[in-house]
Protein backbone atom coordinates (compact mmCIF):
# COMPACT_ATOMS: atom_id res chain seq x y z
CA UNK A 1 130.61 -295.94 181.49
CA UNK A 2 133.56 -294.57 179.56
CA UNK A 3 134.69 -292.30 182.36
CA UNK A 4 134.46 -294.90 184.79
CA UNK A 5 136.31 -297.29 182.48
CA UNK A 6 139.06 -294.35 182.35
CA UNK A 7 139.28 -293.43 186.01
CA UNK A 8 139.85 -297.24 186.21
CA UNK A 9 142.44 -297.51 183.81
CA UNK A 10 144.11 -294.34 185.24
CA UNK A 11 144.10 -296.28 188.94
CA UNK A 12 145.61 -299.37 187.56
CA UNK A 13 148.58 -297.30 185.58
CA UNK A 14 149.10 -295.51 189.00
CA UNK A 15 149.27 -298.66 191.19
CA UNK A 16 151.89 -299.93 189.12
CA UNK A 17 153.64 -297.40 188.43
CA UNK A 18 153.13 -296.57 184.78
CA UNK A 19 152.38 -293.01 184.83
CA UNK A 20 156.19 -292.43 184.57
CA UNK A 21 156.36 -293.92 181.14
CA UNK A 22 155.01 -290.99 180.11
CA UNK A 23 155.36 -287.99 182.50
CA UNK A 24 159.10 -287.99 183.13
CA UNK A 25 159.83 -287.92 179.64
CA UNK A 26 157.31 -285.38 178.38
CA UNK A 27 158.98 -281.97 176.85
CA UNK A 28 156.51 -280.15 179.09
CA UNK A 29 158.58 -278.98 182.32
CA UNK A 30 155.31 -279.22 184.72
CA UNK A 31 154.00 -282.43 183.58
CA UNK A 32 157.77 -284.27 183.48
CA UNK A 33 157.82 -282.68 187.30
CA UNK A 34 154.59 -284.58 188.06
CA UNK A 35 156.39 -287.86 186.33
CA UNK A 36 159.52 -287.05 188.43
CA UNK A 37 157.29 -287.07 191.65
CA UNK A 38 155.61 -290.48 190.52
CA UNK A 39 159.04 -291.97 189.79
CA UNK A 40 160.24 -291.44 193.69
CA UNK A 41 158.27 -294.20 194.77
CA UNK A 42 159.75 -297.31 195.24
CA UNK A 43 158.27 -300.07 193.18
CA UNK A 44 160.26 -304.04 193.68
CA UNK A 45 159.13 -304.78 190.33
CA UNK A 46 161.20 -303.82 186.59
CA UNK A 47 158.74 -301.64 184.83
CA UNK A 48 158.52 -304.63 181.96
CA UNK A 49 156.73 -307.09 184.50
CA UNK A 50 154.51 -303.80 186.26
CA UNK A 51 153.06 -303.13 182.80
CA UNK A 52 152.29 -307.09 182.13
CA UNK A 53 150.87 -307.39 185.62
CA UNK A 54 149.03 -304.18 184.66
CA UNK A 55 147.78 -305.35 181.12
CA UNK A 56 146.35 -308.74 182.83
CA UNK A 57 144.90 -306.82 185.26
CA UNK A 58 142.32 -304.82 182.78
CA UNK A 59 141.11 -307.87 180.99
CA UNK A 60 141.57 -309.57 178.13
CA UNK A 61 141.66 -307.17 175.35
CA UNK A 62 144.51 -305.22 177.00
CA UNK A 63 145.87 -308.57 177.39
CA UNK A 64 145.78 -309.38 173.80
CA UNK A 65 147.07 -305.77 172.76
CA UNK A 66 150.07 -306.65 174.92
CA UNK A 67 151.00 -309.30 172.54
CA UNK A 68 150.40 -307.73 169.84
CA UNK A 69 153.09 -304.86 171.11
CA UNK A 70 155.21 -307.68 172.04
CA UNK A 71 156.01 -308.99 168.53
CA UNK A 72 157.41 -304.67 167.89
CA UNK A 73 160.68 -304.90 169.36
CA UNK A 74 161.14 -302.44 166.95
CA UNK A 75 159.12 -299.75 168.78
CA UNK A 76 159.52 -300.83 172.32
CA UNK A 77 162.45 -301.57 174.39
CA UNK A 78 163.95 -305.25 174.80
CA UNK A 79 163.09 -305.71 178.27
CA UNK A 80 159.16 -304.80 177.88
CA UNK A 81 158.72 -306.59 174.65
CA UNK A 82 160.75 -309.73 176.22
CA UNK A 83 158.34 -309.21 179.13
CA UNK A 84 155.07 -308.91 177.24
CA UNK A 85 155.86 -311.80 174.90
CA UNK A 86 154.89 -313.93 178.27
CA UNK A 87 151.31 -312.72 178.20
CA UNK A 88 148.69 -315.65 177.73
CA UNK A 89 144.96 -315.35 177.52
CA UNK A 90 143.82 -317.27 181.03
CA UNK A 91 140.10 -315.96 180.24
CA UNK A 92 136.98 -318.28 182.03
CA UNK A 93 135.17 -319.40 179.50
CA UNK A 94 131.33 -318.42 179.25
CA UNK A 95 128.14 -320.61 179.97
CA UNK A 96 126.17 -322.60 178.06
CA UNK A 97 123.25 -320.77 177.88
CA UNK A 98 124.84 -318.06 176.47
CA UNK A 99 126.50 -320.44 173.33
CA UNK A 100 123.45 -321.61 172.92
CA UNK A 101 121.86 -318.07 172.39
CA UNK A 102 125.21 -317.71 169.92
CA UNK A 103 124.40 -320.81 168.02
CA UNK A 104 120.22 -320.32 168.07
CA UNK A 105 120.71 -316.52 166.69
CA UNK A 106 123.19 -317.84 163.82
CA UNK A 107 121.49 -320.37 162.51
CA UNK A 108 117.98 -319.74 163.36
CA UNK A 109 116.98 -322.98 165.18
CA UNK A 110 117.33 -325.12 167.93
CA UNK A 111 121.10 -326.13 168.51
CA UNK A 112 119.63 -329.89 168.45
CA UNK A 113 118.34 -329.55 164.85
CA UNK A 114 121.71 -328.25 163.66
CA UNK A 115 124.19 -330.39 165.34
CA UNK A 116 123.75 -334.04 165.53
CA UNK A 117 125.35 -333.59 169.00
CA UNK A 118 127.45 -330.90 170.80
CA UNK A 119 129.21 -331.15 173.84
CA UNK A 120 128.51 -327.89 176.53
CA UNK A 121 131.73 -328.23 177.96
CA UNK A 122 134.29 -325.83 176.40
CA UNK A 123 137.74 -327.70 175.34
CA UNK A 124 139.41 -324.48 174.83
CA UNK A 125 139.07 -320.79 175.91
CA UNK A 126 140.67 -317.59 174.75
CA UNK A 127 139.86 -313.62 174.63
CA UNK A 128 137.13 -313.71 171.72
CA UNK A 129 136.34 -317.50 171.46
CA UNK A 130 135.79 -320.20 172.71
CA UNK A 131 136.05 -324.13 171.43
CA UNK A 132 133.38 -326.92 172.04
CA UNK A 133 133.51 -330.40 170.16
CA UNK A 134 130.30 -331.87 168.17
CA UNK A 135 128.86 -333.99 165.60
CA UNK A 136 127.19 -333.24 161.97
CA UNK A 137 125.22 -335.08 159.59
CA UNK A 138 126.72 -334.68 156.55
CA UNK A 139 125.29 -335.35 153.00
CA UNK A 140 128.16 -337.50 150.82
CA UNK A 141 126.25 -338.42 147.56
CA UNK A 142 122.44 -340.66 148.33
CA UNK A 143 123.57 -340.92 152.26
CA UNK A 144 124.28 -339.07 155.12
CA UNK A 145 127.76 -339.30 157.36
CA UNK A 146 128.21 -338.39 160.32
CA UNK A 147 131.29 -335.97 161.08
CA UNK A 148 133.72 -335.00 164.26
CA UNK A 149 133.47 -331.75 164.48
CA UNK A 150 135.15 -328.85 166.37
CA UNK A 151 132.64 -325.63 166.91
CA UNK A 152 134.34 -322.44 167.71
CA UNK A 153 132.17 -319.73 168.84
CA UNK A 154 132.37 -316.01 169.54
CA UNK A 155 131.81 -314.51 172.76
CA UNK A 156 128.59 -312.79 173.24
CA UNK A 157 128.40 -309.37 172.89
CA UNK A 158 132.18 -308.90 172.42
CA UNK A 159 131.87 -306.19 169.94
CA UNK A 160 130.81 -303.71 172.50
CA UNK A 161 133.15 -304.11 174.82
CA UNK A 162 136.08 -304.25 172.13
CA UNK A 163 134.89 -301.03 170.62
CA UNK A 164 134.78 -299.11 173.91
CA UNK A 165 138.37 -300.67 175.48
CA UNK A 166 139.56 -299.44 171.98
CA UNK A 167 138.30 -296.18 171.87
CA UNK A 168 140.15 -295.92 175.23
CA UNK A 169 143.52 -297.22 174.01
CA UNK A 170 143.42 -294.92 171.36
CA UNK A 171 143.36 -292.09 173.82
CA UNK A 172 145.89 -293.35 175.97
CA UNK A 173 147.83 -293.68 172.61
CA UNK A 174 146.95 -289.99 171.93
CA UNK A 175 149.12 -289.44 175.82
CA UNK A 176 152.04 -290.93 174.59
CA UNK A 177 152.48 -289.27 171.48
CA UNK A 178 151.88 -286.01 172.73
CA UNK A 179 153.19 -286.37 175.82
CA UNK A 180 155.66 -289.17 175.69
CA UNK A 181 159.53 -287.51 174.13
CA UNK A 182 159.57 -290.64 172.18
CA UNK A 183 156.47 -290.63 170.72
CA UNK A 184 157.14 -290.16 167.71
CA UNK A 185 159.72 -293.15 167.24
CA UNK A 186 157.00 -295.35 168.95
CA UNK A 187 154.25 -294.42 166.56
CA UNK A 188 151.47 -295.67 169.47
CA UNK A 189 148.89 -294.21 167.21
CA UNK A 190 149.86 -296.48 164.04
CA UNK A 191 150.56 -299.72 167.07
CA UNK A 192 146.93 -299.28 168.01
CA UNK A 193 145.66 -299.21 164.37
CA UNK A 194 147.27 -302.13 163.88
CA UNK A 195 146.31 -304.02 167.05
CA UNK A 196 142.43 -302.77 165.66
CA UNK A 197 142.76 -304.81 162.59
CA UNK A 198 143.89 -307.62 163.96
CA UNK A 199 141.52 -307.86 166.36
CA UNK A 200 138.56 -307.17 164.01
CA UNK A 201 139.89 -309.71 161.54
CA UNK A 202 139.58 -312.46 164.43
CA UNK A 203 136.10 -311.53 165.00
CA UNK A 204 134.87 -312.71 161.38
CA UNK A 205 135.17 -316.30 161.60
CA UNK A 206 134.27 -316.78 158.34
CA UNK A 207 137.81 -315.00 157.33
CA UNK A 208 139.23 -317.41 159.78
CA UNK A 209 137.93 -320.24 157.82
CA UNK A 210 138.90 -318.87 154.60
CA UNK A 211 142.48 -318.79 155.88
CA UNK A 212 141.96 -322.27 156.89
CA UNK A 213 140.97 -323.33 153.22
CA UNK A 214 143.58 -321.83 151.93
CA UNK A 215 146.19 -323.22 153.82
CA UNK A 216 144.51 -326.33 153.27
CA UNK A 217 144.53 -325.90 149.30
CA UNK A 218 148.37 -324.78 149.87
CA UNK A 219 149.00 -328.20 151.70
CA UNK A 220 146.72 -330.86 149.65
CA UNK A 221 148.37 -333.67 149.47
CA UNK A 222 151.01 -333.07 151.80
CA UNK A 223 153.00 -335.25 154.17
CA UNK A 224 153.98 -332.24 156.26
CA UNK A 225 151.04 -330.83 157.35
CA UNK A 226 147.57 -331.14 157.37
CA UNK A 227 144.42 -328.31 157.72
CA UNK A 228 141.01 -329.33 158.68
CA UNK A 229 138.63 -329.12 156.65
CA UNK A 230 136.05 -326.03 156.72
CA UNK A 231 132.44 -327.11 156.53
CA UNK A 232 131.00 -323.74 155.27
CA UNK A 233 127.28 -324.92 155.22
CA UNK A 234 127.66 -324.60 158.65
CA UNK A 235 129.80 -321.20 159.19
CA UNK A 236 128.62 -317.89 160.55
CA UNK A 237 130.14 -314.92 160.80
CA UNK A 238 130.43 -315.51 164.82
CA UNK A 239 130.79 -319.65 164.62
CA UNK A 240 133.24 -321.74 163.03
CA UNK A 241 132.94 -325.28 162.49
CA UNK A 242 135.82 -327.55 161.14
CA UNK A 243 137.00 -330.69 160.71
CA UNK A 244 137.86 -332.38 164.55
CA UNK A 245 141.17 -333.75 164.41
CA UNK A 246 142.64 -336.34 167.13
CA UNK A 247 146.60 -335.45 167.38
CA UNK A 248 148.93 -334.64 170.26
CA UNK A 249 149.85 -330.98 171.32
CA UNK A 250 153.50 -330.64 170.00
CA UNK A 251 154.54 -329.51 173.55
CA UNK A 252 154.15 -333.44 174.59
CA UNK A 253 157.67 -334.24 173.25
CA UNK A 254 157.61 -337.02 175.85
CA UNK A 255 154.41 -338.67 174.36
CA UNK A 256 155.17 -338.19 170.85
CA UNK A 257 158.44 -339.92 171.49
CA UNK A 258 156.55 -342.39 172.93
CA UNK A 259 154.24 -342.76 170.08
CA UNK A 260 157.12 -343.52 167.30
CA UNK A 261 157.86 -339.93 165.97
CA UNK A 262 161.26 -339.30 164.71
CA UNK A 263 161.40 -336.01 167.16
CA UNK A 264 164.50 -334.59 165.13
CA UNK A 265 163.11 -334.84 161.66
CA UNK A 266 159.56 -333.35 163.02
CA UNK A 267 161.64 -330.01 163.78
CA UNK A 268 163.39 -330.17 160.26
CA UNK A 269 159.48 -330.61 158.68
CA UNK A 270 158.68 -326.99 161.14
CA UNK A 271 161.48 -325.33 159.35
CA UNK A 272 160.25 -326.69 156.16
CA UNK A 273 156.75 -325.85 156.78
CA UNK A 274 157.66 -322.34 157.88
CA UNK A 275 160.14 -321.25 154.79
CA UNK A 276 157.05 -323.11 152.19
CA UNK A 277 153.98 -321.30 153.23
CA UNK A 278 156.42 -317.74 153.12
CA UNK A 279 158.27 -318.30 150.01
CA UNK A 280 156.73 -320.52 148.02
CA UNK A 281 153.08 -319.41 149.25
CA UNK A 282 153.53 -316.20 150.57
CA UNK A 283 150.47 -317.04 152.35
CA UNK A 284 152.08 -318.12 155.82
CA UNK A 285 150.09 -319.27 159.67
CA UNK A 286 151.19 -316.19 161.43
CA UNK A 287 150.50 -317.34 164.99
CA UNK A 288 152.54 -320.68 165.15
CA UNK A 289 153.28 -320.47 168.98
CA UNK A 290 153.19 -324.71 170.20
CA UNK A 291 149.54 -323.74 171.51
CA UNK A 292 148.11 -323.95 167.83
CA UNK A 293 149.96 -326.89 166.88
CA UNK A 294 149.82 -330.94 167.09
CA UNK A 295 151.04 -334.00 165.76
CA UNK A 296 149.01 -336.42 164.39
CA UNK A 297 150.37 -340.32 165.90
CA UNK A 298 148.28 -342.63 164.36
CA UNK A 299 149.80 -345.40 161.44
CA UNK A 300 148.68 -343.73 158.08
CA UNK A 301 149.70 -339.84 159.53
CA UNK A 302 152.76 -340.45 162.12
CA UNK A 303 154.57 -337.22 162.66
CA UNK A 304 152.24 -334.98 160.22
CA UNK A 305 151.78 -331.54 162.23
CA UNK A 306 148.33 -330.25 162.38
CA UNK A 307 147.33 -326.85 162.34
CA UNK A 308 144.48 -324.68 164.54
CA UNK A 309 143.49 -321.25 165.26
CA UNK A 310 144.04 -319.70 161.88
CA UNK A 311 142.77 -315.88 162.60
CA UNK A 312 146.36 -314.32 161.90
CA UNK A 313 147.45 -314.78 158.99
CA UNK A 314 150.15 -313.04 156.88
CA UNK A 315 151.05 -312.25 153.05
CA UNK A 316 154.07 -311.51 150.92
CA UNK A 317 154.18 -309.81 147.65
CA UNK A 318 156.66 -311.61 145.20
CA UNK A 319 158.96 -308.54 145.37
CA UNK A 320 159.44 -309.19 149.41
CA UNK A 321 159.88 -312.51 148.72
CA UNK A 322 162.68 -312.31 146.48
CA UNK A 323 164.39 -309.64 148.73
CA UNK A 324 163.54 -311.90 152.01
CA UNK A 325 165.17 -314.71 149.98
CA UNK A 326 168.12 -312.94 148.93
CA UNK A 327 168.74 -311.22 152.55
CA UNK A 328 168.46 -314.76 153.71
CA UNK A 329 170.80 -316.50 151.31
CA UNK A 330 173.56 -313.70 151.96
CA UNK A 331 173.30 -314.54 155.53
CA UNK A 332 173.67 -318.10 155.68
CA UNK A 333 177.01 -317.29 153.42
CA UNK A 334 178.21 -314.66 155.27
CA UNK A 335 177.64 -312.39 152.49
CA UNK A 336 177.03 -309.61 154.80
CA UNK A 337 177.86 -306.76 151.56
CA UNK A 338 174.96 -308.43 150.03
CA UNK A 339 172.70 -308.31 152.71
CA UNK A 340 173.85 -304.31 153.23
CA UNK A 341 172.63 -303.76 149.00
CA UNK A 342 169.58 -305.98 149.06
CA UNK A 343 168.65 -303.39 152.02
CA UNK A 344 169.27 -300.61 149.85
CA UNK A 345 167.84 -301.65 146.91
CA UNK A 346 164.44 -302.95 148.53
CA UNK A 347 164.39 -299.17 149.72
CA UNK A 348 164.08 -300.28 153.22
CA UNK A 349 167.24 -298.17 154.49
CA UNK A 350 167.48 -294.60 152.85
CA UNK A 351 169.48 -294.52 149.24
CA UNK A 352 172.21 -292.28 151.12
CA UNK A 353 173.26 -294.72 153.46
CA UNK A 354 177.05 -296.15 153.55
CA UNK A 355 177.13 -299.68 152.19
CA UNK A 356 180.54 -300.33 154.30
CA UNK A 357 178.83 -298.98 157.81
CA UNK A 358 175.34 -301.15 157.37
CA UNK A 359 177.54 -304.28 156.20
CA UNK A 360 180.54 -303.84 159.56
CA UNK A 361 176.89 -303.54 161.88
CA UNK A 362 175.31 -306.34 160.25
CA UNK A 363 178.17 -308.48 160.51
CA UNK A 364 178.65 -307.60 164.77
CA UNK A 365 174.72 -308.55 164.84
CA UNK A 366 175.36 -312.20 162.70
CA UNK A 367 178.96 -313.26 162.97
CA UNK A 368 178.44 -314.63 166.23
CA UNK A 369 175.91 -317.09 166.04
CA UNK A 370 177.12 -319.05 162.88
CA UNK A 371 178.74 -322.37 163.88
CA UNK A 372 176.50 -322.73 166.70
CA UNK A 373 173.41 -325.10 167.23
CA UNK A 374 170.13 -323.63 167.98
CA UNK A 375 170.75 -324.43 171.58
CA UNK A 376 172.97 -321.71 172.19
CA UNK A 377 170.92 -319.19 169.96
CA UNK A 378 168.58 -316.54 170.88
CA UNK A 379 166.81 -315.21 168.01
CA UNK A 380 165.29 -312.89 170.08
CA UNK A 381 168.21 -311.51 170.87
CA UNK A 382 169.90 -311.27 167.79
CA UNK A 383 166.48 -309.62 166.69
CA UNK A 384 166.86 -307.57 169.13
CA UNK A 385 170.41 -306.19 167.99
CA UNK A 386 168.95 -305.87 164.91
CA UNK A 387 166.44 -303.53 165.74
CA UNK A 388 168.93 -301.30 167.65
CA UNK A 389 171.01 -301.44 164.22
CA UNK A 390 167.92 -300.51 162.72
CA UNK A 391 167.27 -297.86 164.32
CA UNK A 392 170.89 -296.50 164.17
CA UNK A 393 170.42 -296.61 160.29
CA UNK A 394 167.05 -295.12 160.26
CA UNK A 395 165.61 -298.32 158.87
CA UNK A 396 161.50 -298.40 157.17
CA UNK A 397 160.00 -301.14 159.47
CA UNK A 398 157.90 -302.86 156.81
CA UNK A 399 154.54 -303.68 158.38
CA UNK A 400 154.00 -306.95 155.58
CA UNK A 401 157.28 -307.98 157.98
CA UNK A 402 155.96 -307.44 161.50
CA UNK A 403 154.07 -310.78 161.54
CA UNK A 404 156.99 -312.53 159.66
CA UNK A 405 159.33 -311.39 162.50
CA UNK A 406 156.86 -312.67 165.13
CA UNK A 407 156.32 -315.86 163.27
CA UNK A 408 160.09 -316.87 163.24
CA UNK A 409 160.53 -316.40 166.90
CA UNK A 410 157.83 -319.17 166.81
CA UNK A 411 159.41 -320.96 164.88
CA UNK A 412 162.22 -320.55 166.83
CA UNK A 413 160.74 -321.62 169.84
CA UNK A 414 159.50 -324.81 168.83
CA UNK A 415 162.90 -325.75 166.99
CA UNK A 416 164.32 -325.39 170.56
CA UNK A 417 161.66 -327.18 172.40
CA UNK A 418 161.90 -330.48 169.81
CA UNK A 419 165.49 -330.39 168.97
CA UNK A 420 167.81 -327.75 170.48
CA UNK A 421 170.72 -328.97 168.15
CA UNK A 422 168.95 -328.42 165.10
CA UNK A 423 170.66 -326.78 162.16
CA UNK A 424 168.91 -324.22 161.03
CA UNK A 425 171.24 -323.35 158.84
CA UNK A 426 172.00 -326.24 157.09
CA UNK A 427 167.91 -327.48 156.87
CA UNK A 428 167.09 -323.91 155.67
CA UNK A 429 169.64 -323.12 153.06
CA UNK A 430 168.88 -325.66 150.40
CA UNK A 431 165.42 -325.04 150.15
CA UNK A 432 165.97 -321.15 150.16
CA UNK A 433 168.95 -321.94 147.40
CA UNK A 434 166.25 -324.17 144.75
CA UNK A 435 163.29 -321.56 145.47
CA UNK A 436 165.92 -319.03 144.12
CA UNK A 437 166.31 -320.84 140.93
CA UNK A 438 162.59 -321.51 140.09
CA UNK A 439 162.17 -317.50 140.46
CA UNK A 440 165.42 -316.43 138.29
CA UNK A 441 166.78 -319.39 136.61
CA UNK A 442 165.79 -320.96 132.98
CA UNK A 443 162.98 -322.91 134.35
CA UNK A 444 161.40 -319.97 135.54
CA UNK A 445 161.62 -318.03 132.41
CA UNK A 446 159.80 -320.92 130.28
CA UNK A 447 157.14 -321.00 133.44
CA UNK A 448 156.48 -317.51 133.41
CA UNK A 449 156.08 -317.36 129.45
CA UNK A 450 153.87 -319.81 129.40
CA UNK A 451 151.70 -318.62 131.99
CA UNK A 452 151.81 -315.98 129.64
CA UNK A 453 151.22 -317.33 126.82
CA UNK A 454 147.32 -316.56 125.90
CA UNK A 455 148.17 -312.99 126.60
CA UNK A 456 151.48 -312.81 124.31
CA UNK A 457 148.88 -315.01 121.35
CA UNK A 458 146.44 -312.22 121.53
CA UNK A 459 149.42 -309.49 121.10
CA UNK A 460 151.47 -311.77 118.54
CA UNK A 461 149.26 -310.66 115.57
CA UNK A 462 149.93 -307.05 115.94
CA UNK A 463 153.49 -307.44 116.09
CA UNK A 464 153.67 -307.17 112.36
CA UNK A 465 151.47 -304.01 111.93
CA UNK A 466 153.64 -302.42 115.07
CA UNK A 467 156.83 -303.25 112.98
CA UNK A 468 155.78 -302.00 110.12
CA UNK A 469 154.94 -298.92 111.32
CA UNK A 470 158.17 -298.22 113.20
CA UNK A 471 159.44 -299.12 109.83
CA UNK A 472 157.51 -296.47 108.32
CA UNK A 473 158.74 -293.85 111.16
CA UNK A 474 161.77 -294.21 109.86
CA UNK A 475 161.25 -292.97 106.23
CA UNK A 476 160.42 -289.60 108.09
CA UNK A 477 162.64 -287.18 107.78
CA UNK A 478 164.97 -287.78 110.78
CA UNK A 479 164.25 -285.75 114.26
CA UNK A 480 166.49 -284.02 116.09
CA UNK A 481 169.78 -286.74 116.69
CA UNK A 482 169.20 -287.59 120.09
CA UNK A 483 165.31 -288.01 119.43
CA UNK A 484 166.18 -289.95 116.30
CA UNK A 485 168.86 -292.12 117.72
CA UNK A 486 166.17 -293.03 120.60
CA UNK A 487 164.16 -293.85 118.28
CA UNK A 488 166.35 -295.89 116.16
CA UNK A 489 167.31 -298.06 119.13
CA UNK A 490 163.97 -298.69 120.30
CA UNK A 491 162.86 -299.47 116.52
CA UNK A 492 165.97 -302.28 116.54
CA UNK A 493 164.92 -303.76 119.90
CA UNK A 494 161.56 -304.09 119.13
CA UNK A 495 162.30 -306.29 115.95
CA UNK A 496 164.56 -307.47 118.19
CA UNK A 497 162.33 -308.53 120.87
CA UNK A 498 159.82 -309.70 118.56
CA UNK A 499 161.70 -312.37 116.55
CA UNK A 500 162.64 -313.47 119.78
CA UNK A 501 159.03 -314.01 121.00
CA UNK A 502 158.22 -315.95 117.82
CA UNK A 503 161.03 -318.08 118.04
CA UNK A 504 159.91 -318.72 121.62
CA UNK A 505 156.17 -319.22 121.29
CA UNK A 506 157.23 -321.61 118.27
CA UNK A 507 159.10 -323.75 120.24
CA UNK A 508 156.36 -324.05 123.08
CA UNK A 509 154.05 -324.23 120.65
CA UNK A 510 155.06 -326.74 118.26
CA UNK A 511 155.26 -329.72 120.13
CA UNK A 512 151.34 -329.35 121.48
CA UNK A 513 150.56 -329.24 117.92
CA UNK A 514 152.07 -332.42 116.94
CA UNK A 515 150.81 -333.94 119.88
């Protein structure tokens, strides 16, 4: 089965031609012959829409590893990613009997005992799922409501086939890099790794509704944006069922319009949305393309977006926050100097590097677009000149950033499709300016001490006995001077530090007493 899966991969990469991406560049003489043969032929096609048409061709996991490799402009060249960012999953969905087999093997009984009813027909269909609407019965206190539901459901047997398609991308991987003379800078074997966690992450649908929850928890209360609600009594690992929500695909500008939403301030709420859940959450929806979002129209929710399909996720540390936050402040103000440092100092360029020759190519990358609405803006493009500047300054790629990158293109996207004269700028910069001073101003300070203020009340009563000891140290007859000045200095700032802390924890302190 695997050889005849290969010999059928092999055919499709020589019917359109991609043999050539790796033969005619291979260091071996004979084998970049063989790629020089394969090149002669005539093909009508750029080789960015023969390896889409290729990818399509071979089903959908090759399909979905295409856009995966689409959102690495840093690896591959602008015309194939800008070619594989148009894949879409167009997969048939599967029959009913064979959801019901899904549904009867998770929960152990008849689909009719589970569901107080469950429409067959699929409402949406993609590479490892597929979406059907129901009902539940649902226990609120003495009585029983029933619930809208939406049921998404893995494909049967999907494991199998993703496992062996794998195992055969990783030796096509294998090709490039050994064969392939820029192998190395494409790292396939590290792209397929990647493209293997992702995909294994969307086949646990109870991760997928964990990432709902929390995006729901992240959002309570908010006029922004709403997540459904997970009901987990009824989650399996292969079936999801959620909250059903009525709202309007965002694509239906027309309709929403038509419904009463202020179209203009619904793309200033994206932008909003999009810089909360990575700054203030680091916990963002990494796969915000207009397919997974809607609008809700009625009275009580006009213009709230509502969010679906939450199996890509992504996560910041606070440390890439505050350097995401500071390389995006320095670019809205043209800092472009700053922007070189905060590259340096994150360690994402090597220490070595000229601060003057990263700021003069970041400012030929930026200074163009500024004073220009989003219209007239590709961020593609201008991602795209970063990544060749990126490459000239041997910059680290940072994987936590891969998803970020594809997520603002999304963002992008639907900016342009609701308002193509938004300010980005302008809705963007004020929010990214007061995040800055929660995390470095006064008010942070007093937050983050008394977060940490059990921990400092269980150290505050060996402060003394520390003090007194360092005391002590220095009765001893003195060390050698640069040992003993150390020492002395260290002795002085922790008193130093210590009547501070007192001082501190009495003022925050004092007033809860009293109260």
């Amino acid at each position: 089965m695997h050889l005849f899966r290969l010999a059928k991969i092999i055919g499709v990469f020589h019917r359109y031609g991609l043999d050539e991406f790796v033969l005619r560049d291979t260091p071996n003489p004979l084998l970049r012959a063989v790629g020089k043969l394969f090149s002669a032929r005539s093909h009508e096609r750029p080789r960015g829409e023969r390896l889409r048409l290729a990818l399509e061709s071979l089903g959908p996991i090759f399909v979905k590893f295409g856009q995966v490799l689409s959102t690495r402009p840093d690896l591959i060249p602008p015309d194939i990613a800008s070619e594989l960012s148009r894949l879409q999953d167009r997969v048939p969905p599967f029959p009913a009997e064979d959801v019901r087999k899904v549904l009867e093997a998770a929960y152990g009984r008849p689909v009719e005992q589970v569901f107080a009813s469950f429409d067959w027909q699929p409402v949406a269909s993609a590479s490892v799922a597929q979406v059907h609407f129901g009902s539940i019965q649902l226990k609120v206190g003495d009585t029983f409501e029933t619930r809208e539901v939406a049921v998404k459901v893995l494909r049967p047997n999907i494991l199998p086939v993703i496992e062996s398609d794998l195992a055969l991308i990783r030796v096509l991987a294998g090709w490039v890099d050994r064969f392939s003379a820029d192998g190395r800078r494409l790292k396939p074997r590290e792209v397929v790794a990647e493209f293997d966690k992702y995909l294994h992450d969307e086949l646990d649908l109870v991760r997928e509704a964990a990432n709902c929850s929390q995006l729901r928890r992240n959002f309570a209360g908010s006029p922004l944006l709403y997540m459904p609600e997970v009901y987990w009594d009824w989650c399996e690992q292969n079936v999801m069922v959620m909250e059903r929500l009525h709202a309007t695909p965002v694509s239906q500008v027309d309709t929403l319009r038509e419904a009463g939403v202020d179209i203009k301030k619904l793309a200033r709420d994206g932008v909003e949305i999009f810089f909360t859940q990575v700054f203030r959450d680091g916990f963002f929806h990494a796969d915000m393309h207009p397919g997974n979002i809607a609008v809700r129209t009625d009275a009580a929710h006009l213009g709230q977006y509502v969010g679906m399909d939450f199996g890509i996720v992504g996560t910041l540390t606070d440390v890439d926050r505050r350097y995401l936050a500071e390389n995006f402040l320095a670019f809205f103000r043209r800092d472009y100097r700053r922007v070189a440092t905060a590259h340096i100092e994150s360690g994402w360029v090597p220490p070595g590097t000229r601060v003057d020759e990263l700021e003069n190519a970041v400012r030929s990358v930026c200074e163009p677009i500024f004073d220009r609405p989003l219209a007239d803006i590709s961020f593609g493009k201008v991602l795209m000149r970063l990544f060749q500047v990126s490459r000239r300054f041997n910059v680290e790629i940072q994987p936590q950033l891969v998803l970020l990158q594809k997520t603002l293109l999304n963002v992008e996207g639907l900016g342009r499709q609701l308002d193509p004269y938004l300010d980005l700028w302008a809705t963007a910069q004020p929010f990214l300016e007061k995040w800055m001073r929660e995390q470095i101003g006064p008010e942070a300070i007093v937050k983050r001490l008394s977060e940490q203020a059990p921990y400092l009340s269980s150290a505050l009563p060996q402060l003394p006995r520390l003090i007194h000891q360092a005391l002590e140290r220095r009765a001893e007859p003195p060390a050698p001077v640069i040992i003993h000045s150390r020492s002395r200095w260290t002795n002085v700032w922790l008193a130093v530090i210590a009547f501070c802390l007192l001082a501190l924890l009495g003022t925050l302190w004092i007033p809860l007493l009293l109260d």
